[in-house]
C-alpha atoms as a PDB file:
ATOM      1  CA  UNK A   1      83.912  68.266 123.367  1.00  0.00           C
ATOM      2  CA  UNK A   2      81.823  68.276 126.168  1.00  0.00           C
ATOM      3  CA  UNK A   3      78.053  70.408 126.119  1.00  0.00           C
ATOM      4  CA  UNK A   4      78.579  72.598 128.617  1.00  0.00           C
ATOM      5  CA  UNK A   5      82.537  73.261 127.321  1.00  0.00           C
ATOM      6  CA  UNK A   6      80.506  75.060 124.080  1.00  0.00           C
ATOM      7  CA  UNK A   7      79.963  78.278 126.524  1.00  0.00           C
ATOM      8  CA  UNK A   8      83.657  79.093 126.501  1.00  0.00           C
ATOM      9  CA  UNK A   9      84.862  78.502 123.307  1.00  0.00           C
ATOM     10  CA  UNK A  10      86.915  81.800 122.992  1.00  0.00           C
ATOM     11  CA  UNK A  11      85.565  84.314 120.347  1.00  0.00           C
ATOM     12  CA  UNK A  12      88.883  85.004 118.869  1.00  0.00           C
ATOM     13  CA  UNK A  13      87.291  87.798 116.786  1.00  0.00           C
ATOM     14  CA  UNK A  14      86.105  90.195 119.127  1.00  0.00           C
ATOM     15  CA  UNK A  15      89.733  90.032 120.522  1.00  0.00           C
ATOM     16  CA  UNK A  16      91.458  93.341 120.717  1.00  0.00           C
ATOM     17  CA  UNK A  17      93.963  95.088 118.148  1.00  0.00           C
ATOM     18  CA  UNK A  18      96.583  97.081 118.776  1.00  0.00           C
ATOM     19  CA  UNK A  19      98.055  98.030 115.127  1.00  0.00           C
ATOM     20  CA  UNK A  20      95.409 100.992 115.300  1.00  0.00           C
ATOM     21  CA  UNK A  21      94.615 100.299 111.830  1.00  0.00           C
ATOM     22  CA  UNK A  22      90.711 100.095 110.316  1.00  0.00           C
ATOM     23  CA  UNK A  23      90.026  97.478 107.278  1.00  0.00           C
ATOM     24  CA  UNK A  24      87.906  99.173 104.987  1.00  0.00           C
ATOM     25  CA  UNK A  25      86.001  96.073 103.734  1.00  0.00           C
ATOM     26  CA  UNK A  26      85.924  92.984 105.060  1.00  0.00           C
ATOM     27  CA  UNK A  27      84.013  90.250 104.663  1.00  0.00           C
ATOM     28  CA  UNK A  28      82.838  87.204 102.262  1.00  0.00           C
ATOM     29  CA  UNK A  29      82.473  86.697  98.332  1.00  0.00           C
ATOM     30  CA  UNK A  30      80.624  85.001  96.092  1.00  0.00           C
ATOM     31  CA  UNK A  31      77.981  83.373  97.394  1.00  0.00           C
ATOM     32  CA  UNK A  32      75.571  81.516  95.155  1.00  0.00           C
ATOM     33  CA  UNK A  33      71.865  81.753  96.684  1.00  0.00           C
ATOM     34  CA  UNK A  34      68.556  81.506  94.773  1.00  0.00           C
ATOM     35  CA  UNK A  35      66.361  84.945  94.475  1.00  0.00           C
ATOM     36  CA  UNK A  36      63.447  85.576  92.741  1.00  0.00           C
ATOM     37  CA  UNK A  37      63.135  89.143  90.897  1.00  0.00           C
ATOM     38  CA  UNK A  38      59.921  91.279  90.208  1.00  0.00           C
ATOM     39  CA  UNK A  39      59.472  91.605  86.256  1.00  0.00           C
ATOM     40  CA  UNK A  40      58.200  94.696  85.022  1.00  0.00           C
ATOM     41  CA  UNK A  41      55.412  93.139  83.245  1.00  0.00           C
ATOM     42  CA  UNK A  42      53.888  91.660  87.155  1.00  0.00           C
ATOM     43  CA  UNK A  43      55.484  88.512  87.417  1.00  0.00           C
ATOM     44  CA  UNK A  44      58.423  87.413  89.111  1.00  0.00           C
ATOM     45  CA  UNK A  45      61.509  85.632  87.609  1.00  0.00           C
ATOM     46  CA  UNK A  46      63.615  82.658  89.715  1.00  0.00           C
ATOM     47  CA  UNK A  47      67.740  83.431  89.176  1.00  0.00           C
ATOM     48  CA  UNK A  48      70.866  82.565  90.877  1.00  0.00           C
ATOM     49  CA  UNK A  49      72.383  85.665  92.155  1.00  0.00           C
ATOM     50  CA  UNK A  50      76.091  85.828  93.163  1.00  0.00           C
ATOM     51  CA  UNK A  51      76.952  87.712  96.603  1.00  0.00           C
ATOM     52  CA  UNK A  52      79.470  89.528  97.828  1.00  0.00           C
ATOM     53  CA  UNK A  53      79.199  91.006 101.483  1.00  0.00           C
ATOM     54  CA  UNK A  54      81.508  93.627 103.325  1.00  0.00           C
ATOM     55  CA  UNK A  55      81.660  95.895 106.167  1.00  0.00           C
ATOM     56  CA  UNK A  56      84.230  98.336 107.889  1.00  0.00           C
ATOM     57  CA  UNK A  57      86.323  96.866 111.022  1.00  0.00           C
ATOM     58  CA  UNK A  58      87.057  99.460 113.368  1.00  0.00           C
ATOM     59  CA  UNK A  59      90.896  99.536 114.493  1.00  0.00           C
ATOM     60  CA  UNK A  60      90.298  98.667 117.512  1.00  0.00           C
ATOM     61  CA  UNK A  61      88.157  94.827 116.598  1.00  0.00           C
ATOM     62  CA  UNK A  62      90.709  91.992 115.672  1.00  0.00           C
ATOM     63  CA  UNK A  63      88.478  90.295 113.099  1.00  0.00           C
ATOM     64  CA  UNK A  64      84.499  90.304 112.110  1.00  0.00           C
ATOM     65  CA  UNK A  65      82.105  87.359 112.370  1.00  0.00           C
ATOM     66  CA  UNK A  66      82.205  85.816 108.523  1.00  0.00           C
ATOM     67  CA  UNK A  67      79.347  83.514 109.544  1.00  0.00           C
ATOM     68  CA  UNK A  68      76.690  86.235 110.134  1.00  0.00           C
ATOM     69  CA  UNK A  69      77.080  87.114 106.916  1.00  0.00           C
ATOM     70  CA  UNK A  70      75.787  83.966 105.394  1.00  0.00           C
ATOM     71  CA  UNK A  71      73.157  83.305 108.461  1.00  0.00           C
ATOM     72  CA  UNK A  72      72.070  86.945 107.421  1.00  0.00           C
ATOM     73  CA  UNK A  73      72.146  86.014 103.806  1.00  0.00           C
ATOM     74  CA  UNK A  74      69.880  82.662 104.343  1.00  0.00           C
ATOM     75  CA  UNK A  75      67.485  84.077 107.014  1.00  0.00           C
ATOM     76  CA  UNK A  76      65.566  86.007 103.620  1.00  0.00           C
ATOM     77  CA  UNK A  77      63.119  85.753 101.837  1.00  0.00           C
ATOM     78  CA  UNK A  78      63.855  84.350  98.462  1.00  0.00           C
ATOM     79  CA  UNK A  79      62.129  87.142  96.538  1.00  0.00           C
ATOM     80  CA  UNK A  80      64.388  89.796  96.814  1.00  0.00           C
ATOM     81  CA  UNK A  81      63.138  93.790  96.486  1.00  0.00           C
ATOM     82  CA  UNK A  82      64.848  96.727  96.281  1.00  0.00           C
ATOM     83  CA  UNK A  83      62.944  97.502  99.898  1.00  0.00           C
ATOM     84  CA  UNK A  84      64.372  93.630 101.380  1.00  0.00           C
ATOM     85  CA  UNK A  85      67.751  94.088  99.234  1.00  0.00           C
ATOM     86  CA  UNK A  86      68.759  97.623 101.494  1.00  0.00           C
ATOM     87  CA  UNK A  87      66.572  96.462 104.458  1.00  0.00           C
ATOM     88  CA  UNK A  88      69.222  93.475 103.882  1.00  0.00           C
ATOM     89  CA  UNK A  89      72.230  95.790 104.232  1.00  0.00           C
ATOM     90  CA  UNK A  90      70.915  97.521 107.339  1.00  0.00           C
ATOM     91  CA  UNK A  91      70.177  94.161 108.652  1.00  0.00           C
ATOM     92  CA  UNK A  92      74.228  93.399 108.083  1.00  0.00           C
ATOM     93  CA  UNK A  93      75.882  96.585 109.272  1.00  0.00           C
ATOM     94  CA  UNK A  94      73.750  96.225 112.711  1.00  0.00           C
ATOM     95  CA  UNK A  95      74.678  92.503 113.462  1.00  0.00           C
ATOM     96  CA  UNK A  96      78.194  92.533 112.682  1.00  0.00           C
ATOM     97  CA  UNK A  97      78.306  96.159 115.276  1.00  0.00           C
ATOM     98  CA  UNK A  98      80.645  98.130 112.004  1.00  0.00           C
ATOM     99  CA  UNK A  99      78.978 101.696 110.964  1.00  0.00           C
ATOM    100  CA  UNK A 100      79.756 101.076 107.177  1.00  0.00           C
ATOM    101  CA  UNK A 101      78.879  98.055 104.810  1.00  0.00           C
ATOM    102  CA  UNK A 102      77.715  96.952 101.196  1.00  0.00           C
ATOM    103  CA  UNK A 103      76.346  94.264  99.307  1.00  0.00           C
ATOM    104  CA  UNK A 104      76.809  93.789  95.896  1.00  0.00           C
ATOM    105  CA  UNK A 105      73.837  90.999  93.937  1.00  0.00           C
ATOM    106  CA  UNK A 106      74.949  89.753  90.874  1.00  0.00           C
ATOM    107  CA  UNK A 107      72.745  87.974  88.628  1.00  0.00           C
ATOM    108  CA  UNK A 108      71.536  86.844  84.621  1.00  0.00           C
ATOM    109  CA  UNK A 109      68.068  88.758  84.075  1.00  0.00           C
ATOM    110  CA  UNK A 110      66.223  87.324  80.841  1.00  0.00           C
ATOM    111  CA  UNK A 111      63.797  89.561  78.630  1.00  0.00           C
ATOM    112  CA  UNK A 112      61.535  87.534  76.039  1.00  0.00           C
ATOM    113  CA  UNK A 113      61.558  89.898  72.918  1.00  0.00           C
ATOM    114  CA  UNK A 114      60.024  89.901  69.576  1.00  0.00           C
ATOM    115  CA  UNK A 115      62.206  90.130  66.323  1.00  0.00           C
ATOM    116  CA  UNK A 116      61.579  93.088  64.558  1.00  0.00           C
ATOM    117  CA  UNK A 117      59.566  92.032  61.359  1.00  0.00           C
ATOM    118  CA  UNK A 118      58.743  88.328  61.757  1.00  0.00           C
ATOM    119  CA  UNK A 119      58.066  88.696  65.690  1.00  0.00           C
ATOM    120  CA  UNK A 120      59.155  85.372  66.917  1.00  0.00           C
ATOM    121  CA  UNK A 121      60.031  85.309  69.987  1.00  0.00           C
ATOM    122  CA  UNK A 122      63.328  84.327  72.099  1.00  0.00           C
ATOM    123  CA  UNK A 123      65.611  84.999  75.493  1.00  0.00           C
ATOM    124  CA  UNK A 124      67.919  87.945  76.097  1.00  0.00           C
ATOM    125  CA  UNK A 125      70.152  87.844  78.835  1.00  0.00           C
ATOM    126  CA  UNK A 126      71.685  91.265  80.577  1.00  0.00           C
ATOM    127  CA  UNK A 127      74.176  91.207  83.286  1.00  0.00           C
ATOM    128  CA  UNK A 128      72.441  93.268  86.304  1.00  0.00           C
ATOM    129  CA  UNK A 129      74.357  93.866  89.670  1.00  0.00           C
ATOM    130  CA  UNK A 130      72.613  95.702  92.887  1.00  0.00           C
ATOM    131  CA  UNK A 131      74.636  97.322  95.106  1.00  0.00           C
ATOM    132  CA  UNK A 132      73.728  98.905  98.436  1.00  0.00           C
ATOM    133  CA  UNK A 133      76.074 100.507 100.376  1.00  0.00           C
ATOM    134  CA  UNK A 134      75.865 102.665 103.677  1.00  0.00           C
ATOM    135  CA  UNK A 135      78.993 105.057 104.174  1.00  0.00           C
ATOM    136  CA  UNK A 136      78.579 107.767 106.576  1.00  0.00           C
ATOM    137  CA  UNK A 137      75.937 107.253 107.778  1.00  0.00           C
ATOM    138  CA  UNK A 138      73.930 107.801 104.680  1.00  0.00           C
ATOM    139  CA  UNK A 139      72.309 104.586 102.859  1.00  0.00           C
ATOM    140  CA  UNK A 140      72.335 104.554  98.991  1.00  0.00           C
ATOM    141  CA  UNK A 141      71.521 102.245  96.580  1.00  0.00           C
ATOM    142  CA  UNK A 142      72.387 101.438  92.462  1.00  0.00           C
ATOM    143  CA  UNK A 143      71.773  99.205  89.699  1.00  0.00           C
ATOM    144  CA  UNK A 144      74.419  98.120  87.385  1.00  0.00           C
ATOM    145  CA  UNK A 145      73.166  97.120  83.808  1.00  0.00           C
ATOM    146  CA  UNK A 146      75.271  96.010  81.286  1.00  0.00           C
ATOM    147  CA  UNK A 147      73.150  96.037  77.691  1.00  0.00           C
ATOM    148  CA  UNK A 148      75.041  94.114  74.363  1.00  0.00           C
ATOM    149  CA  UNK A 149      73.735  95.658  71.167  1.00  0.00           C
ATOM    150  CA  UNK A 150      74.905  96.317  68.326  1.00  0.00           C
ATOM    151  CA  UNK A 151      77.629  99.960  67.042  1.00  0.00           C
ATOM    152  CA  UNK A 152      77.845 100.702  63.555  1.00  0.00           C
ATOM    153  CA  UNK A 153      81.871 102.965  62.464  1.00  0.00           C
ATOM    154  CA  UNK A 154      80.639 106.010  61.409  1.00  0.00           C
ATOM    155  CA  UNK A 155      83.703 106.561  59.884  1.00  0.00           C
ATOM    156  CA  UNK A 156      83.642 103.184  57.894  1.00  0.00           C
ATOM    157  CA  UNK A 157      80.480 103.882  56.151  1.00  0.00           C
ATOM    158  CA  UNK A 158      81.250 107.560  55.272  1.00  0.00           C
ATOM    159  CA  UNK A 159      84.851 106.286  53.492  1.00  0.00           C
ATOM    160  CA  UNK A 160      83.662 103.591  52.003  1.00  0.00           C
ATOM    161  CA  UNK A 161      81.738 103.392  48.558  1.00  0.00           C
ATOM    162  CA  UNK A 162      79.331 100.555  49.849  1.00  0.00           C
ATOM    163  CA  UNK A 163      79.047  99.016  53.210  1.00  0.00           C
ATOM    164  CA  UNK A 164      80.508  99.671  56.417  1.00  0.00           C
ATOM    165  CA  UNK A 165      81.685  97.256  59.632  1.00  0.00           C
ATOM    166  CA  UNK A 166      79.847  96.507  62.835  1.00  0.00           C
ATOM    167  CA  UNK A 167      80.630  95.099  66.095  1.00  0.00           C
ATOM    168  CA  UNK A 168      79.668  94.126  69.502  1.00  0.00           C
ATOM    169  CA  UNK A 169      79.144  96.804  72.324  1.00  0.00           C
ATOM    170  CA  UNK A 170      78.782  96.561  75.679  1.00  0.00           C
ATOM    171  CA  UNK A 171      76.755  99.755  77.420  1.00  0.00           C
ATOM    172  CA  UNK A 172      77.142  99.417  80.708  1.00  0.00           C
ATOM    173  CA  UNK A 173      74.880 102.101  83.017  1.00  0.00           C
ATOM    174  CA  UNK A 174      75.686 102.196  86.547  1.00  0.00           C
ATOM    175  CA  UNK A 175      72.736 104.268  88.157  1.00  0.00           C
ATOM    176  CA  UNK A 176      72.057 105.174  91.540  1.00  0.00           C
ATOM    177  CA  UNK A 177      68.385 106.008  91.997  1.00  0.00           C
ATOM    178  CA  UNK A 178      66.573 107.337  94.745  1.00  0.00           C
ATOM    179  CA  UNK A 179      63.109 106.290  93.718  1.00  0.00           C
ATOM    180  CA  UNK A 180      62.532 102.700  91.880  1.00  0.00           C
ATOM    181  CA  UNK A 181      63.561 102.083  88.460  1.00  0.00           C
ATOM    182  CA  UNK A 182      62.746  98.964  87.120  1.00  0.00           C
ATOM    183  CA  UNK A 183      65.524  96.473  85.181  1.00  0.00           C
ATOM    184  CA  UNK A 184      63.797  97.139  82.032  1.00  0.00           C
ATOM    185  CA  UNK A 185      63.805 100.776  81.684  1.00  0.00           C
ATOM    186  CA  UNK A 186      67.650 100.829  81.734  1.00  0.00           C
ATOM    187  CA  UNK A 187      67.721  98.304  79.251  1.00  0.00           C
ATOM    188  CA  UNK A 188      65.069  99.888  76.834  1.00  0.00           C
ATOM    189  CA  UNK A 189      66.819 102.978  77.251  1.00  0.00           C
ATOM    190  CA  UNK A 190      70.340 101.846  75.647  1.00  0.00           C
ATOM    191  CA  UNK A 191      69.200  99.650  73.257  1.00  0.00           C
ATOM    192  CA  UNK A 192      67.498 102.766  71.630  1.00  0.00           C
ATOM    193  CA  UNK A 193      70.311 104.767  71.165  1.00  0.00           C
ATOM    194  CA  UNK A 194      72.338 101.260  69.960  1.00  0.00           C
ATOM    195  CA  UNK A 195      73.185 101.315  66.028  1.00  0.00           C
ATOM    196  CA  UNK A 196      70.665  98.316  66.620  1.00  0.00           C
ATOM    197  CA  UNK A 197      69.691  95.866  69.320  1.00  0.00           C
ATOM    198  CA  UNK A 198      70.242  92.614  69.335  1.00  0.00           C
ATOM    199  CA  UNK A 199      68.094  89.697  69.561  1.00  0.00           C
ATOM    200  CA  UNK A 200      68.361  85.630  70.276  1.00  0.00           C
ATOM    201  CA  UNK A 201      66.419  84.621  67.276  1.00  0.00           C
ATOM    202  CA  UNK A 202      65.834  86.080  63.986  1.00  0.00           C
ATOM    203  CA  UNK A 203      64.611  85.175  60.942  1.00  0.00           C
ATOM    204  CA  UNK A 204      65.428  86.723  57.495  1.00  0.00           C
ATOM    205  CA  UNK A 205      63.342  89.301  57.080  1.00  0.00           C
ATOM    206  CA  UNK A 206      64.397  90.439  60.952  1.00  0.00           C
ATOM    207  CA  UNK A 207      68.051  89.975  59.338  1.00  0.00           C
ATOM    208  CA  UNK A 208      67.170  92.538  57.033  1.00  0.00           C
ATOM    209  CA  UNK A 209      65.647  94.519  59.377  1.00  0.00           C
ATOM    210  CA  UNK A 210      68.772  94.728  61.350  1.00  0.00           C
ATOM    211  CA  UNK A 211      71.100  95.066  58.962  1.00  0.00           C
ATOM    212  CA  UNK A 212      69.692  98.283  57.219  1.00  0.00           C
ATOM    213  CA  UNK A 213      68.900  99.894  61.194  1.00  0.00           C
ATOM    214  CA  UNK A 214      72.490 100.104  61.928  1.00  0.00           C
ATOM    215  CA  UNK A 215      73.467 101.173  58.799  1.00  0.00           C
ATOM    216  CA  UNK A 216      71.200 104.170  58.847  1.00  0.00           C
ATOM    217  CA  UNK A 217      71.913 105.044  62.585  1.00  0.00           C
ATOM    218  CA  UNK A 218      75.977 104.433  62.634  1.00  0.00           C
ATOM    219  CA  UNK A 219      77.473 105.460  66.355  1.00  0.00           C
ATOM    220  CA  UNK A 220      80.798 105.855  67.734  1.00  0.00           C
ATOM    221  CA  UNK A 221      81.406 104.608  71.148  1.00  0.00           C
ATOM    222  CA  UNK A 222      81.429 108.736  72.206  1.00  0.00           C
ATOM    223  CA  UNK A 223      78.061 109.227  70.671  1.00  0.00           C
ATOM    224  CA  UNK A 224      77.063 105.834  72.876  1.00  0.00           C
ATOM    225  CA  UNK A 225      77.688 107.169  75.711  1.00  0.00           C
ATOM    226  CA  UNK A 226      76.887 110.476  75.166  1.00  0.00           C
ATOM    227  CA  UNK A 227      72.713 109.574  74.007  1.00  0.00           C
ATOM    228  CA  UNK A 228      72.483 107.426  76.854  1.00  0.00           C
ATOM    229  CA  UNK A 229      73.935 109.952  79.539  1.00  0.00           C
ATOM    230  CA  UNK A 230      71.904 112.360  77.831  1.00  0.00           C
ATOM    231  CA  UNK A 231      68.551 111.123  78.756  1.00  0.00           C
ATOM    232  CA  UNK A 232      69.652 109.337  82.224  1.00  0.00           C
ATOM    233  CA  UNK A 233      70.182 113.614  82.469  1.00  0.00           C
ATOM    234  CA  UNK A 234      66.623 113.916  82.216  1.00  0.00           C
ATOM    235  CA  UNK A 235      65.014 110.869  84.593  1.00  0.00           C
ATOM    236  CA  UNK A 236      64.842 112.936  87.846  1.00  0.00           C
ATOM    237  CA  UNK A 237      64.989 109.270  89.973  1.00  0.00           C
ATOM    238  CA  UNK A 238      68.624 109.552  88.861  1.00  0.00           C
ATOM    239  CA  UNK A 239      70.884 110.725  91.467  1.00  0.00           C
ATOM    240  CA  UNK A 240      74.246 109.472  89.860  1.00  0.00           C
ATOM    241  CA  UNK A 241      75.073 107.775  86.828  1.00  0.00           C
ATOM    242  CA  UNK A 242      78.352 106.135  85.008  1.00  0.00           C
ATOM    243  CA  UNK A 243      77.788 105.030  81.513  1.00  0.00           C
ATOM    244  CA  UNK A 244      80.245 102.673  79.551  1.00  0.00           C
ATOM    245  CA  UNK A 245      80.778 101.463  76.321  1.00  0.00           C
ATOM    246  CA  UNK A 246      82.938  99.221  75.067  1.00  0.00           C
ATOM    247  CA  UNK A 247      83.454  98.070  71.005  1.00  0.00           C
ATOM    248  CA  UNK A 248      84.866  94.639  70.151  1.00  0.00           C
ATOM    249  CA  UNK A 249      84.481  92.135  67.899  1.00  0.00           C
ATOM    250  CA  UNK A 250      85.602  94.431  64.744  1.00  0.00           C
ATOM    251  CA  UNK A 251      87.834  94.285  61.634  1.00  0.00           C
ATOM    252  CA  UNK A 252      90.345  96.647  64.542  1.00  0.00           C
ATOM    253  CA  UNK A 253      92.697  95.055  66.862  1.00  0.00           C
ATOM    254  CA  UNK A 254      91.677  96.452  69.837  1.00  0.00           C
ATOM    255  CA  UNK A 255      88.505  97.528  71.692  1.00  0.00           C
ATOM    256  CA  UNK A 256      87.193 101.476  71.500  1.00  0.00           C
ATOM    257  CA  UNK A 257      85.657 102.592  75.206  1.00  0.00           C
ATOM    258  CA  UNK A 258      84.394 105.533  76.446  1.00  0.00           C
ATOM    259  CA  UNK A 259      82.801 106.909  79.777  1.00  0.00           C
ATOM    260  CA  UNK A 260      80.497 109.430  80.852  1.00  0.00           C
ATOM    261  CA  UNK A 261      80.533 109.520  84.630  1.00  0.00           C
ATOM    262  CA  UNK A 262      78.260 112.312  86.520  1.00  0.00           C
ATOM    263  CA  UNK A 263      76.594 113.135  89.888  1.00  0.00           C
ATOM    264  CA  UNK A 264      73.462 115.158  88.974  1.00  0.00           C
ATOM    265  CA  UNK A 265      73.542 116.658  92.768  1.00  0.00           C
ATOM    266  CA  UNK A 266      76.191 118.403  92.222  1.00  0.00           C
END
């Protein structure tokens, strides 16, 4: 193709549409791209985060521009804020001429903790999503935690004479904040409701440790969600909240879930 031909390649998107019908999201998904993340304790931590970018087409538009999104995507700055994550969004709704739009970030967030007795140290990883969306013309944004720790049957240690079965849970808090909240204050928050937390490395003694916490703090997957909502009830930088729980892993043949789901503006 000829250089000066490049000035009328047709832009098939910005064609009209006559089915008078708007797409509510459109737009691209999962798109790997490095970020770095501010830790809590001043430093910053290098991830891969997973994208997925939308916005509303108007009726009347045939098709958006699914290139912006990644030139929009690449053009910042590898250490991503809360403040660059919704200035981000703004960013996308404006270039790609739609009046709604959301991001969603999805990425592993690691923790060094010490075990409990012996205090050796080791990795956690926690699932953490950011989502910024704006919808009528308002501009909110959340952050999706999901915490594994350890539930102990309530009703397995009061039937039995001596022990009692654990499993897995997932606590997954959904909050949408309108001042900053940082990674790790969601996360210490469930794991201290947990039956216990968990932890990548422990030695006996920790084992012990462990073992005897969730027996002397059993929890259903209600009282789960219920201890976390309750104190998400009290952080006034919570707007909105959805707490989850999910049980697996257990001597049952099925998984126990509850959720508390509540807008505090209300």
């Amino acid at each position: 193709m000829k250089a000066k031909d490049l000035h009328n390649i047709p832009d098939v998107q910005s064609d009209a549409d006559s089915r008078k019908l708007a797409i509510d999201q459109v737009g691209v998904k999962a798109i790997r791209h490095p970020v770095r993340i501010m830790e809590r304790t001043g430093g910053t931590q290098h991830t891969i985060a997973l994208f997925n970018m939308y916005v509303g087409l108007p009726h009347q538009f045939k098709g958006t521009h699914m290139s912006r999104f990644v030139e929009i995507l690449s053009a910042q700055e590898r250490e991503l804020t809360v403040e660059s994550f919704t200035a981000m969004l703004k960013e996308m709704v404006d270039r790609l001429e739609s009046e709604e739009g959301r991001i969603e970030m999805s990425f592993p967030y690691f923790i060094e903790k010490k075990a409990p007795v012996s205090g050796v140290k080791s990795l956690m990883d926690y699932e953490v999503t950011f989502i910024g969306e704006i919808s009528k013309g308002k501009q909110s944004f959340a952050m999706k935690v999901l915490v594994p720790v350890t539930s102990l049957c309530p009703c397995s240690k009061k039937i039995s004479d001596y022990g009692a079965h654990n499993q897995r849970s997932h606590v997954t808090v959904t909050a949408h904040t309108g001042d900053f909240v940082w990674i790790e204050e969601i996360i210490d928050l469930v794991e201290k409701q947990a039956s216990a937390e968990l932890y990548g490395l422990l030695k006996r003694p920790d084992e012990k440790y462990v073992t005897e916490r969730a027996y002397d703090n059993p929890k259903f997957v209600e009282d789960m969600v219920r201890d976390v909502a309750a104190l998400l009830n009290l952080d006034q930088r919570i707007s909105r909240y959805v707490v989850e729980s999910e049980n697996f892993e257990s001597i049952h043949n099925h998984s126990a879930y509850a959720v508390i789901e509540k807008d505090k503006r209300a």
